[in-house]
Protein backbone atom coordinates (compact mmCIF):
# COMPACT_ATOMS: atom_id res chain seq x y z
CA UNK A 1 24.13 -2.48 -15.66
CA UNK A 2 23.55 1.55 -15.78
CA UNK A 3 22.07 1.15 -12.34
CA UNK A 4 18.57 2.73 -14.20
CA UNK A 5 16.30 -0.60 -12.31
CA UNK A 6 17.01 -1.15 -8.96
CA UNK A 7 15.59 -4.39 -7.57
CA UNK A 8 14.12 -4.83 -3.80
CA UNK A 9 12.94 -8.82 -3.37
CA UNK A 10 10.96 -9.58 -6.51
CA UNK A 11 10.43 -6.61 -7.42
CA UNK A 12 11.95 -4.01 -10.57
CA UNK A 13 11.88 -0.45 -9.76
CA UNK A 14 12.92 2.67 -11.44
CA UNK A 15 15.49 4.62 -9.86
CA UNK A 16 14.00 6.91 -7.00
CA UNK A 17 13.93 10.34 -9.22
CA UNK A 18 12.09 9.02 -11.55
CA UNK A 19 9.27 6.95 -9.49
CA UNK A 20 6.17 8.49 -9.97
CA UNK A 21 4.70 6.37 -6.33
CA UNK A 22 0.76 6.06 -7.61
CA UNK A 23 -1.64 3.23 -6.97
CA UNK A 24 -2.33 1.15 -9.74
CA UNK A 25 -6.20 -0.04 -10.54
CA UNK A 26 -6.75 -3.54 -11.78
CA UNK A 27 -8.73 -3.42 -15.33
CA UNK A 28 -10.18 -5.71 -17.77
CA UNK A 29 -7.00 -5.41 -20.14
CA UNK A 30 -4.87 -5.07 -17.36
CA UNK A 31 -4.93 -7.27 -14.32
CA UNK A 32 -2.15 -8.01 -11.67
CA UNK A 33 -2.75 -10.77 -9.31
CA UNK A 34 -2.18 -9.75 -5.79
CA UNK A 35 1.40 -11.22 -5.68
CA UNK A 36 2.50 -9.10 -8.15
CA UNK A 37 1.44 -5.98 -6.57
CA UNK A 38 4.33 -4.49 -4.26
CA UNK A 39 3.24 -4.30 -0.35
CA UNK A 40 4.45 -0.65 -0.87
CA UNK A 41 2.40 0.19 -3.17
CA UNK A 42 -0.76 -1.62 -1.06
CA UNK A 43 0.61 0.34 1.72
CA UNK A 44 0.30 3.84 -0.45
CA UNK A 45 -3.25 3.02 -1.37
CA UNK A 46 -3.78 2.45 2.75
CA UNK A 47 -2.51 5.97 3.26
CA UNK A 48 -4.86 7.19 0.47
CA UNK A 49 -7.93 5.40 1.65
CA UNK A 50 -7.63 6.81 5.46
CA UNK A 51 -6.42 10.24 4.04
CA UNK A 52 -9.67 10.65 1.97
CA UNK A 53 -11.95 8.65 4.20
CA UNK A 54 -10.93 9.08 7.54
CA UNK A 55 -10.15 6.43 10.58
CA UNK A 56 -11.53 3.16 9.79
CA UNK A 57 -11.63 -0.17 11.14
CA UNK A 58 -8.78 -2.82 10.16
CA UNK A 59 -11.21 -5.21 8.39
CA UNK A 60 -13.14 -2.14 6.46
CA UNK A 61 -9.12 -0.63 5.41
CA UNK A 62 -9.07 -4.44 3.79
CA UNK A 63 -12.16 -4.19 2.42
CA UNK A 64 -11.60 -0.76 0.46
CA UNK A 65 -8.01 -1.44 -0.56
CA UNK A 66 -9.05 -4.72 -1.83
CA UNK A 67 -11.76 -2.78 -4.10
CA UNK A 68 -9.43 0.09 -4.86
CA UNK A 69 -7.01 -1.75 -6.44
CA UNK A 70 -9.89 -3.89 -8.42
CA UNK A 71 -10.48 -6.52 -7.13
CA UNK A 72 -14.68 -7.44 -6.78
CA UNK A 73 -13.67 -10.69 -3.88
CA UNK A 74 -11.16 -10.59 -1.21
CA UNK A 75 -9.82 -13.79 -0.26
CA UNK A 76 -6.94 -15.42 2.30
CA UNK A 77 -4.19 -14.05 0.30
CA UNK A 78 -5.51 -10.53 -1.08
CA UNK A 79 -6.48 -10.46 2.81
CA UNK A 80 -2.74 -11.31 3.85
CA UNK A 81 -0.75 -8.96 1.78
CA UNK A 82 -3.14 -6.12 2.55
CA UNK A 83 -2.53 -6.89 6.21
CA UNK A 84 1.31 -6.80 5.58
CA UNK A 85 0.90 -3.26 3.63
CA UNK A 86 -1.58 -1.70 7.09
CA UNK A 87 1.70 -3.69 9.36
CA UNK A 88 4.52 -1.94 6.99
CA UNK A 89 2.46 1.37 8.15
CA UNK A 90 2.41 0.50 11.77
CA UNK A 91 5.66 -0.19 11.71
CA UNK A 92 6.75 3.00 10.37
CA UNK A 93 4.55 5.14 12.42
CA UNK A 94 2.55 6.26 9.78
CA UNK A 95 -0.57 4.64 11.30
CA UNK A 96 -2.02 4.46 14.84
CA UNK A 97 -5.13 2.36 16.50
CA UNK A 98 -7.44 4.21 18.91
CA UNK A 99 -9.31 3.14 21.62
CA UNK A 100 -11.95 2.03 18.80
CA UNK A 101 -9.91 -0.33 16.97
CA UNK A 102 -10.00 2.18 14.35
CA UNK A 103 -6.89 3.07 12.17
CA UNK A 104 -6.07 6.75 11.60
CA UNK A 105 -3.11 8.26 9.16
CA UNK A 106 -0.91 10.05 11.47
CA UNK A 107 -0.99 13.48 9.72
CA UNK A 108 2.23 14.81 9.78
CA UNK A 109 3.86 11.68 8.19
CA UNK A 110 5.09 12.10 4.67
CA UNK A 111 3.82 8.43 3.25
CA UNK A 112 5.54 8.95 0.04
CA UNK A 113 9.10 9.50 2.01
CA UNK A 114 8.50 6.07 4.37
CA UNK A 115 7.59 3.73 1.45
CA UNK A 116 10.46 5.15 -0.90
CA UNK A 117 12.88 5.05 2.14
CA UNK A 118 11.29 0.88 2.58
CA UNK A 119 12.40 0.86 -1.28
CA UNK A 120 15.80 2.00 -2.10
């Protein structure tokens, strides 16, 4: 009603100003299931992953992301949305794949700016 949540699908978010756009760990007093983690915010950890680490393959980027946010197994569906997040990336030109299947952060790409922009 004083437009302070703004809602994008299921989702609640804060208005933009005030978003501070971090990836949240799973934890043993506080766990999300996969579904109720935002692809953008799967995305962000994507960007952070391939920032720190470098170009990796699609299946390892899966692999990490699913341990990142804290999760010990990945299965069909923490597999799927983490797809969707690396696709979301794509998609915006925030990612490319080279001649080794590998995925690289582009470097000049402000990851913060895409996923807010996907957002509000």
């Amino acid at each position: 009603n004083k437009n302070k949540i703004y809602q994008r699908g299921e989702f609640l978010w804060p208005q933009r100003r005030d978003l501070d756009f971090k990836v949240r760990v799973n934890t043993d007093s506080a766990t999300r299931s996969i579904d109720e983690i935002p692809k953008e915010e799967l995305a962000k950890a994507i960007a952070v992953l391939l920032q720190e680490g470098g170009r990796m393959t699609r299946d390892d980027v899966i692999l990490e992301t699913t341990r990142l946010i804290g999760y010990k197994r990945r299965g069909k569906r923490i597999e799927k949305r983490v797809e969707d997040a690396i696709d979301i990336l794509n998609d915006e030109g925030a990612i490319e794949v080279d001649e080794d299947e590998k995925l690289n952060l582009q470097p000049d790409v402000d990851i913060d700016e895409i996923l807010l922009n996907r957002i509000y």
